[in-house]
N, C-alpha and C. Protein backbone atom coordinates (compact mmCIF):
# COMPACT_ATOMS: atom_id res chain seq x y z
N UNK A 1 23.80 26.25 30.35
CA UNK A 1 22.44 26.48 30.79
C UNK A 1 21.46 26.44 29.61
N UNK A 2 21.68 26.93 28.46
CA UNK A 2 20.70 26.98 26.95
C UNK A 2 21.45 25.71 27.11
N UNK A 3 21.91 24.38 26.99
CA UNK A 3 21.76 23.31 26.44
C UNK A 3 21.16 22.62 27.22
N UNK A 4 21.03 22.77 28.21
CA UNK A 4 20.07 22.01 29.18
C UNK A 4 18.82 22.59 29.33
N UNK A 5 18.54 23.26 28.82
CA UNK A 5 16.76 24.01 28.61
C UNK A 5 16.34 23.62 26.90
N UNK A 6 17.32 23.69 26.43
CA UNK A 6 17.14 22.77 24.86
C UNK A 6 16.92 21.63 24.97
N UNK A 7 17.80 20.71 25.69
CA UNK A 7 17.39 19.29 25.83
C UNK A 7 16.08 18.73 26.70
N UNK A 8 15.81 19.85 27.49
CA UNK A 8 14.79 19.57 28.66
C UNK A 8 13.40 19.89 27.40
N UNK A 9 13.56 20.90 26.82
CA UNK A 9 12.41 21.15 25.24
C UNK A 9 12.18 20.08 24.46
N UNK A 10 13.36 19.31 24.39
CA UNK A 10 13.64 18.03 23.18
C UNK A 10 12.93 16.75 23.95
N UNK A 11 13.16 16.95 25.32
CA UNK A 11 12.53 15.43 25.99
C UNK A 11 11.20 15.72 26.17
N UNK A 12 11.06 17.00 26.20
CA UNK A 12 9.07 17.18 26.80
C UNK A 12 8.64 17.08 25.20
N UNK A 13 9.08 17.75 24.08
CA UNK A 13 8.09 16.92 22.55
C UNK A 13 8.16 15.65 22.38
N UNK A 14 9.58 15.57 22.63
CA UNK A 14 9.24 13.78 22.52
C UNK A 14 7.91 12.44 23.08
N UNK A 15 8.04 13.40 24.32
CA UNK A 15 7.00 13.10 25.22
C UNK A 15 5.64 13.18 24.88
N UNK A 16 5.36 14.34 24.57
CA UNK A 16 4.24 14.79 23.26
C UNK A 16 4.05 13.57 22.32
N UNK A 17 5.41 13.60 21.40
CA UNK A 17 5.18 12.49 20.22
C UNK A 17 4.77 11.56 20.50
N UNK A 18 5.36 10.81 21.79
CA UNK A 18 5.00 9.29 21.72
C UNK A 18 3.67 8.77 21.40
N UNK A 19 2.67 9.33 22.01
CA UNK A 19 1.21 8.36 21.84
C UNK A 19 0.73 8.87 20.08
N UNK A 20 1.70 10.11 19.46
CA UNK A 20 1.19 10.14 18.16
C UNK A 20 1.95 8.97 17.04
N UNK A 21 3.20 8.44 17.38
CA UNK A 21 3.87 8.06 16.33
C UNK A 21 3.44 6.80 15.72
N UNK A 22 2.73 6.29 16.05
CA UNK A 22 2.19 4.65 15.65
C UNK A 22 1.00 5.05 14.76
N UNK A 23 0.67 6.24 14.76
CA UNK A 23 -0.46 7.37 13.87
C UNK A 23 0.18 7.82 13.06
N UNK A 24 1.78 8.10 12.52
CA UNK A 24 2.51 8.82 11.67
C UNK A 24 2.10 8.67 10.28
N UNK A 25 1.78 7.12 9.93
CA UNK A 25 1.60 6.19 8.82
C UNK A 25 0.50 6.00 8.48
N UNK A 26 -0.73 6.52 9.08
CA UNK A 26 -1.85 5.89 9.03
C UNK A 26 -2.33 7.18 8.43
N UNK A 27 -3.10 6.42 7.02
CA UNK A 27 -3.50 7.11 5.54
C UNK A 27 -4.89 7.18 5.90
N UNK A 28 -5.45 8.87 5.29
CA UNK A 28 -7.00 9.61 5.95
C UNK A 28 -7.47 8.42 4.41
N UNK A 29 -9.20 8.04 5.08
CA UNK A 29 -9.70 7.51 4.00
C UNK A 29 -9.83 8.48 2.71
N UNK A 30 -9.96 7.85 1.86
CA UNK A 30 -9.58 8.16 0.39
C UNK A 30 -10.46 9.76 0.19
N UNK A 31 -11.94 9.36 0.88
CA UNK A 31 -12.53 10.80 0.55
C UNK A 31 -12.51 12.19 1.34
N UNK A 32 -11.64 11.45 2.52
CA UNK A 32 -11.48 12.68 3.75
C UNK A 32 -11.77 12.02 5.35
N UNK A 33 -11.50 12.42 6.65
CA UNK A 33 -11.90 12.02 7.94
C UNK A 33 -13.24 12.34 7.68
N UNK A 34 -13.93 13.94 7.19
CA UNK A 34 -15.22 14.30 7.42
C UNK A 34 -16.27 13.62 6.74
N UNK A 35 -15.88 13.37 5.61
CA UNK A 35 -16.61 12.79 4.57
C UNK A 35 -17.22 11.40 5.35
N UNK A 36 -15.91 10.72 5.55
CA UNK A 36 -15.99 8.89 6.34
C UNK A 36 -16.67 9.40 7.50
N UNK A 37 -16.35 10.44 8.78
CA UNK A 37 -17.55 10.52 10.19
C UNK A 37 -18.50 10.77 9.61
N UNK A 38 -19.21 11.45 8.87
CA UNK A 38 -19.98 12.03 8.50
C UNK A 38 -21.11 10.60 8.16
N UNK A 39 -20.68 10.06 7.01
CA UNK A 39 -21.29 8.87 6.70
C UNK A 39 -21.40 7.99 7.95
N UNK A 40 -20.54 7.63 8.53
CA UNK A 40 -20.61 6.27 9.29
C UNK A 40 -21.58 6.57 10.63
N UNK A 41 -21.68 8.26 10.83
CA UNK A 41 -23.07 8.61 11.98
C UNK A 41 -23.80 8.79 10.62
N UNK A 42 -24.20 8.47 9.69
CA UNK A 42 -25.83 8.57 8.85
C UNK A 42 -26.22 9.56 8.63
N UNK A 43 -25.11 10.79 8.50
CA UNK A 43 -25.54 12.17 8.43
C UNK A 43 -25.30 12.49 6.97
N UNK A 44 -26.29 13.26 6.55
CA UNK A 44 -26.33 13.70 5.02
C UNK A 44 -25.65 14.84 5.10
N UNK A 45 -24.68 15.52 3.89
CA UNK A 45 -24.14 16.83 3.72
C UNK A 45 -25.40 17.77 4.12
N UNK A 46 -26.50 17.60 3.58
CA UNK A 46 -27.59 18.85 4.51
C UNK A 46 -27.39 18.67 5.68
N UNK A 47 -27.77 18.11 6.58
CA UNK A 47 -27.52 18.22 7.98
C UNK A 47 -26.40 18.73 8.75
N UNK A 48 -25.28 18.15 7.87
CA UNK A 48 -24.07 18.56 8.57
C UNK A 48 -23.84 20.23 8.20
N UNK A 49 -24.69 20.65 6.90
CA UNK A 49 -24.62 21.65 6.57
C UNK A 49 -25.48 22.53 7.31
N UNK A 50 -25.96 22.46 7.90
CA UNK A 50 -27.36 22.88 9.15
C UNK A 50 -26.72 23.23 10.27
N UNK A 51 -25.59 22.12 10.41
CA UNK A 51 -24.80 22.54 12.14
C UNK A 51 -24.00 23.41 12.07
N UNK A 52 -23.72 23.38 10.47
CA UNK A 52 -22.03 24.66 10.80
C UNK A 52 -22.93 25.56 10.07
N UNK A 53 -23.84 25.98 9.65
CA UNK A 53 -24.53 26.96 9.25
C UNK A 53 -24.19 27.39 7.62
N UNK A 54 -24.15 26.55 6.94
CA UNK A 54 -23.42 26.72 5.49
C UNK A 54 -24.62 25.68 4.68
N UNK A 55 -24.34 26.34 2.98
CA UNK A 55 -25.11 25.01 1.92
C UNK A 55 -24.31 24.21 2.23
N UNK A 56 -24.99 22.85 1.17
CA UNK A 56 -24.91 22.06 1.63
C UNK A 56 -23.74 21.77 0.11
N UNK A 57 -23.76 22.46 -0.65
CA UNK A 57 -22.65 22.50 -1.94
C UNK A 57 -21.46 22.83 -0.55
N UNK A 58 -21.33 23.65 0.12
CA UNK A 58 -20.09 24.21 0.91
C UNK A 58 -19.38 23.18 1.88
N UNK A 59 -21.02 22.47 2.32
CA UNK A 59 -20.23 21.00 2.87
C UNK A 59 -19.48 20.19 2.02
N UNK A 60 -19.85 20.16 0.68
CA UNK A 60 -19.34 19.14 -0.20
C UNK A 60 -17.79 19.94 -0.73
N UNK A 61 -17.88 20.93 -1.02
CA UNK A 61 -16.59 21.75 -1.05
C UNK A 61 -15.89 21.77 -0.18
N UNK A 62 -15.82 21.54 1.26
CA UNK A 62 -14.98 21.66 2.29
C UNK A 62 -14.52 19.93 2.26
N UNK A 63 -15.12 19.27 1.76
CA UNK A 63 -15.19 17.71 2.20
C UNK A 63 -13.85 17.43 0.89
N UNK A 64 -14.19 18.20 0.06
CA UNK A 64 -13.25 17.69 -1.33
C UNK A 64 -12.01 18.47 -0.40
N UNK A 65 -11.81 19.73 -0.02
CA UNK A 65 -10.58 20.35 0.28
C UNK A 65 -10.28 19.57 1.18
N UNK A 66 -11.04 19.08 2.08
CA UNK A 66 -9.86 18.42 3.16
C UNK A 66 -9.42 17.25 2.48
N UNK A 67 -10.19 16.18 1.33
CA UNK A 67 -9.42 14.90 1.22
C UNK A 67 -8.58 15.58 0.25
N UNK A 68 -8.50 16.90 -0.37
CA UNK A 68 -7.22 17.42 -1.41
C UNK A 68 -6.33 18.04 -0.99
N UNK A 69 -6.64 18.15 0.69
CA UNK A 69 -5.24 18.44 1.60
C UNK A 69 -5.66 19.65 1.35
N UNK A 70 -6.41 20.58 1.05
CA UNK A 70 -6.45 22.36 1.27
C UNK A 70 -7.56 22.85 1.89
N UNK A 71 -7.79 22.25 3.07
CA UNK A 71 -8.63 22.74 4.05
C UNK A 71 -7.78 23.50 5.48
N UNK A 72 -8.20 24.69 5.70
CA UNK A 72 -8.00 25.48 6.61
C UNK A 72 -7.70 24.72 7.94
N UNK A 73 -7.14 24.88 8.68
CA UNK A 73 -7.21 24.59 10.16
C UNK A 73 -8.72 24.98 10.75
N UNK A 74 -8.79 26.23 10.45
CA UNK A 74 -10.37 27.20 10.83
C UNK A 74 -11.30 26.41 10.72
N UNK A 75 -11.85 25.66 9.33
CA UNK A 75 -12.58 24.58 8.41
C UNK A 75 -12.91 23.66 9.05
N UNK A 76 -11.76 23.29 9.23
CA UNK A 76 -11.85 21.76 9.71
C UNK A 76 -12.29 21.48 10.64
N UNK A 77 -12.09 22.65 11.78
CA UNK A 77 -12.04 22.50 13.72
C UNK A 77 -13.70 22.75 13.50
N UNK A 78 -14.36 24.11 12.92
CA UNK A 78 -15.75 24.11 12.72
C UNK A 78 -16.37 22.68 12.67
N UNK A 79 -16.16 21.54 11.01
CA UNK A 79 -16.87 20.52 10.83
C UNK A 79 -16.58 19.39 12.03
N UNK A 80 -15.27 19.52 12.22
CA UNK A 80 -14.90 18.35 13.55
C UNK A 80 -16.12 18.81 14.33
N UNK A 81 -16.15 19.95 15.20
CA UNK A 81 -17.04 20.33 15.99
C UNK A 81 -18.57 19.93 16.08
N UNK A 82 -18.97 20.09 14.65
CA UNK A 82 -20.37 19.60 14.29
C UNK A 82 -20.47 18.44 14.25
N UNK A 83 -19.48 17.49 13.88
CA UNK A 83 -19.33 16.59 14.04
C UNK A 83 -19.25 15.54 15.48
N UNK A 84 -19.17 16.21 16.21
CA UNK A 84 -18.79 15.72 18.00
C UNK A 84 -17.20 15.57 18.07
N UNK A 85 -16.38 16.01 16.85
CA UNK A 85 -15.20 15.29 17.01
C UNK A 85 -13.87 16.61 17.28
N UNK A 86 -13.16 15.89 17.70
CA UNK A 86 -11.60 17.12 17.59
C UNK A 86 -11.05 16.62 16.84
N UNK A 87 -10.15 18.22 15.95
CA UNK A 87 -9.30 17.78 15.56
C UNK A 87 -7.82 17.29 16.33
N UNK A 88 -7.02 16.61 15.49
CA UNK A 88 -6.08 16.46 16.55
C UNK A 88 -4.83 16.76 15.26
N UNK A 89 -3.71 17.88 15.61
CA UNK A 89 -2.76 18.49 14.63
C UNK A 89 -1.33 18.06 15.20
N UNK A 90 -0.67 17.56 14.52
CA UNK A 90 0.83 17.37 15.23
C UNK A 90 1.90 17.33 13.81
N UNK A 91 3.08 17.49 14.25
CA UNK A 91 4.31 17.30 13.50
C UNK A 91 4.55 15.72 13.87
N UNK A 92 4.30 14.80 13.07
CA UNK A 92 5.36 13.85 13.70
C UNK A 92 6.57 13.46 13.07
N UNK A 93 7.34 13.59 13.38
CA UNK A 93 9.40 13.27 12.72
C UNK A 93 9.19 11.88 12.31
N UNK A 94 9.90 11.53 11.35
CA UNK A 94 10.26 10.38 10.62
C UNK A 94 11.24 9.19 11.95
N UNK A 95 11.98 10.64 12.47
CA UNK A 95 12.82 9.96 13.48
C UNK A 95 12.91 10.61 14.81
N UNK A 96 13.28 10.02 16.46
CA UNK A 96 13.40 10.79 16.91
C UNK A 96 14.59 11.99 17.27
N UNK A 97 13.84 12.93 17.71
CA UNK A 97 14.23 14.22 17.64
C UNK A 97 16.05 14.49 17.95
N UNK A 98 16.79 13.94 18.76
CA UNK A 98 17.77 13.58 19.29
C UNK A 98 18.50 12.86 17.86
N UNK A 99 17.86 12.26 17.66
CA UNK A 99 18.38 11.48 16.21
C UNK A 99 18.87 12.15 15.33
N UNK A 100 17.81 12.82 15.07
CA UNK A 100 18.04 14.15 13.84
C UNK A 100 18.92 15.25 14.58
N UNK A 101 18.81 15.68 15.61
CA UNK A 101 20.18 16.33 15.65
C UNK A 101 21.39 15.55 15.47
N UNK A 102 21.49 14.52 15.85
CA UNK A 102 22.78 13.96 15.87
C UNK A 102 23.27 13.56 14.40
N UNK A 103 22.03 12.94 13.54
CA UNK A 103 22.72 12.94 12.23
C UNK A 103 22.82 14.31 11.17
N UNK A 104 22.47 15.40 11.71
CA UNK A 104 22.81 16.41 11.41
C UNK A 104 24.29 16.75 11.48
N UNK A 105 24.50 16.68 13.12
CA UNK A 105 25.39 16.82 13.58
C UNK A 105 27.04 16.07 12.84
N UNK A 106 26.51 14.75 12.15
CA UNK A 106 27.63 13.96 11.93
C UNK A 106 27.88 14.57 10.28
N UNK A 107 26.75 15.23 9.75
CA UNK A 107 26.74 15.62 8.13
C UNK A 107 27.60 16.47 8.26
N UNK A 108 27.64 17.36 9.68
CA UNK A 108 28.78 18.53 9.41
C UNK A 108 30.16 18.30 9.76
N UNK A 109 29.98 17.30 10.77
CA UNK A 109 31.60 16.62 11.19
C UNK A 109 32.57 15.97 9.88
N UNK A 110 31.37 15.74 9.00
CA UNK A 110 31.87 14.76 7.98
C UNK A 110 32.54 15.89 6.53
N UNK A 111 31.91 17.20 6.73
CA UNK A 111 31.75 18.12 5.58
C UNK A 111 32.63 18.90 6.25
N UNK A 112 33.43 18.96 7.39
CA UNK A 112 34.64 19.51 8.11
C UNK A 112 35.73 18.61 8.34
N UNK A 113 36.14 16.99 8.12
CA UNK A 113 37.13 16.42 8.22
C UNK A 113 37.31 15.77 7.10
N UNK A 114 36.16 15.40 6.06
CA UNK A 114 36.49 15.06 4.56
C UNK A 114 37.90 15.86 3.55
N UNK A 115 37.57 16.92 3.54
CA UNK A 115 37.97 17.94 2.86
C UNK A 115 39.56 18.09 3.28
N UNK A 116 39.60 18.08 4.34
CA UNK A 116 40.95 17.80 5.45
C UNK A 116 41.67 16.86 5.01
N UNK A 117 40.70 15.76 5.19
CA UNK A 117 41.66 13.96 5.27
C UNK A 117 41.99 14.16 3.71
N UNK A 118 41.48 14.37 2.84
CA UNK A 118 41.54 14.26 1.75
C UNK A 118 42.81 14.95 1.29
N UNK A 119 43.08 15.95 1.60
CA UNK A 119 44.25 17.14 1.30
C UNK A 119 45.60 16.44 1.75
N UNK A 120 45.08 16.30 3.11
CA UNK A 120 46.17 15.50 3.82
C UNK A 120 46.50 13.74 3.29
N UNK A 121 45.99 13.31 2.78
CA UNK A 121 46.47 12.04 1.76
C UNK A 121 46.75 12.34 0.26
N UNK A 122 46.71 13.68 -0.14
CA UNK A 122 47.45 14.20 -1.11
C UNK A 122 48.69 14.42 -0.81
N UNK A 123 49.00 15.09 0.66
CA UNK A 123 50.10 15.27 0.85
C UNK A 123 51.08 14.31 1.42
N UNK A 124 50.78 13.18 1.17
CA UNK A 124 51.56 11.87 2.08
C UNK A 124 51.29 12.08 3.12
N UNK A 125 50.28 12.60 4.13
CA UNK A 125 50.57 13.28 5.58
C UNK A 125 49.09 12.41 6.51
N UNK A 126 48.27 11.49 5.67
CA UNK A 126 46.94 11.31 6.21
C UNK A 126 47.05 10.42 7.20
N UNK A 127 46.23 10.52 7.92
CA UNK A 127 46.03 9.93 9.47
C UNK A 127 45.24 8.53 9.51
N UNK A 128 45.30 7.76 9.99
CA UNK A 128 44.26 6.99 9.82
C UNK A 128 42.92 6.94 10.20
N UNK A 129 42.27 5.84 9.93
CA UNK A 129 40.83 5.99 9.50
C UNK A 129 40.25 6.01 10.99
N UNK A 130 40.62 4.98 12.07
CA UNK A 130 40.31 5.16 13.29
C UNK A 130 40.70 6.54 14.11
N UNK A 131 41.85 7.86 13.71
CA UNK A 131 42.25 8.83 14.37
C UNK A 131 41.18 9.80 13.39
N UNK A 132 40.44 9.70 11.99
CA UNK A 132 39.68 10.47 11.55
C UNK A 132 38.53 10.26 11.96
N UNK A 133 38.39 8.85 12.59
CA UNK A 133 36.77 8.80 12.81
C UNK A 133 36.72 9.42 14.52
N UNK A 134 37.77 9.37 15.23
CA UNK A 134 37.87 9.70 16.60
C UNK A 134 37.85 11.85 16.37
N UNK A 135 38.65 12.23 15.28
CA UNK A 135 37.90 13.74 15.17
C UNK A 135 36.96 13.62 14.83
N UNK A 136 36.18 12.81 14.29
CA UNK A 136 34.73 13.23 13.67
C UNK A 136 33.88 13.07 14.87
N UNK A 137 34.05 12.41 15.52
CA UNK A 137 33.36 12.15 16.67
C UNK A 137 33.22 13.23 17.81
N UNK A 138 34.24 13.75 18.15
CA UNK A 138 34.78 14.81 18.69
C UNK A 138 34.11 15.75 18.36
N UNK A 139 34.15 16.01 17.15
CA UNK A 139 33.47 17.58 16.19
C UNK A 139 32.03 17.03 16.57
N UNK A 140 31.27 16.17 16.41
CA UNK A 140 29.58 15.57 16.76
C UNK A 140 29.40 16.05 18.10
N UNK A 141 30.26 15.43 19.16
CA UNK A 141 29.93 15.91 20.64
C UNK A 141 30.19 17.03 20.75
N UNK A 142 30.85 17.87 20.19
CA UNK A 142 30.99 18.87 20.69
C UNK A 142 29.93 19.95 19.97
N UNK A 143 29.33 19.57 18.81
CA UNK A 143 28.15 20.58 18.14
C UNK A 143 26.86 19.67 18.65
N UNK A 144 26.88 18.79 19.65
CA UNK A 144 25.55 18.44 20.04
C UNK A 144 25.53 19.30 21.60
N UNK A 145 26.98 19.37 21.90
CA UNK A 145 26.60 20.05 23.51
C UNK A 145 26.22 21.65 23.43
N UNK A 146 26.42 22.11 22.05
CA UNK A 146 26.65 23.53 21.89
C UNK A 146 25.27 23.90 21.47
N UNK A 147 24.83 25.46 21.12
CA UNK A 147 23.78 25.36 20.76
C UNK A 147 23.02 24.91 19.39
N UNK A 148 22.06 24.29 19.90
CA UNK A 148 21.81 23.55 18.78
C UNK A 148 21.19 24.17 17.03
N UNK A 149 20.85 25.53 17.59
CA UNK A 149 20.84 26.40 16.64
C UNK A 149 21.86 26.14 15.27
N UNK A 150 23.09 26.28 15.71
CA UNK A 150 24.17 26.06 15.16
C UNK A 150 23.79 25.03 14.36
N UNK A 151 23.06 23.86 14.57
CA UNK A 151 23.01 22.77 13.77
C UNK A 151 22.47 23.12 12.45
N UNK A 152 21.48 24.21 12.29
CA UNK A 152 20.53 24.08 10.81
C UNK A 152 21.21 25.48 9.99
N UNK A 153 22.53 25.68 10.60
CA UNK A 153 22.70 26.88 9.69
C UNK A 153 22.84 26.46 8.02
């Protein structure tokens, strides 16, 4: 029952991800999002400094923190706002989510039958490569059906 409310969690972010991931790669202009809206509606740091109620040095300070990556969540949603714009915040994975458990999953199958096979071809006793890759496989399905917790210990 927890693996099927885990997996039912794993397919609804995924779901989430999709319309972000083609966005994963795509680099904020050099001086910031606010800096670039800001300019491209013709708005001067005074003005924009007028809507969120701040100088206009504080606009230019918030504009450097966000293109230096140390702008607040708080910050940002304010200038988006004045701006007409949302922010939009997401995690997106390199890979999908299912993926990364599973090659998780195979790092530990591999760090539980290495150590094994290895001992056991010390001892004249090793199995072959198709009966080690069929436990490794085994050990994967069986820590992907389990809880997945287990995976990041």
């Amino acid at each position: 029952m927890a693996r099927d409310y885990s997996q039912l969690k794993l397919k609804q972010v995924e779901e989430l991800l999709q319309p972000l991931r083609p966005l994963a790669h795509a680099q904020p202009p050099r001086g910031g999002w606010v800096r670039a809206v800001r300019e491209a509606l013709g708005m001067t740091a005074a003005q924009l400094a007028a809507r969120v109620r701040v100088t206009r040095q504080s606009v230019r300070d918030l504009e450097h923190s966000e293109a230096t990556g140390k702008i607040t969540l708080e910050s940002l949603n304010k200038l988006a706002a004045a701006l007409g714009c949302r922010v939009v915040y997401a995690l997106v994975p390199e890979k999908p989510l299912d993926e990364m458990q599973r090659e998780r999953a195979r790092r530990i199958a591999d760090s539980l039958v290495k150590p094994v096979a290895h001992s056991m071809r010390l001892e004249a006793q090793s199995v072959s490569e198709r009966e080690e890759k069929r436990q490794r496989d085994e050990i994967v399905r069986k820590l992907l059906e389990g809880d997945p917790r287990k995976l990041w210990n």
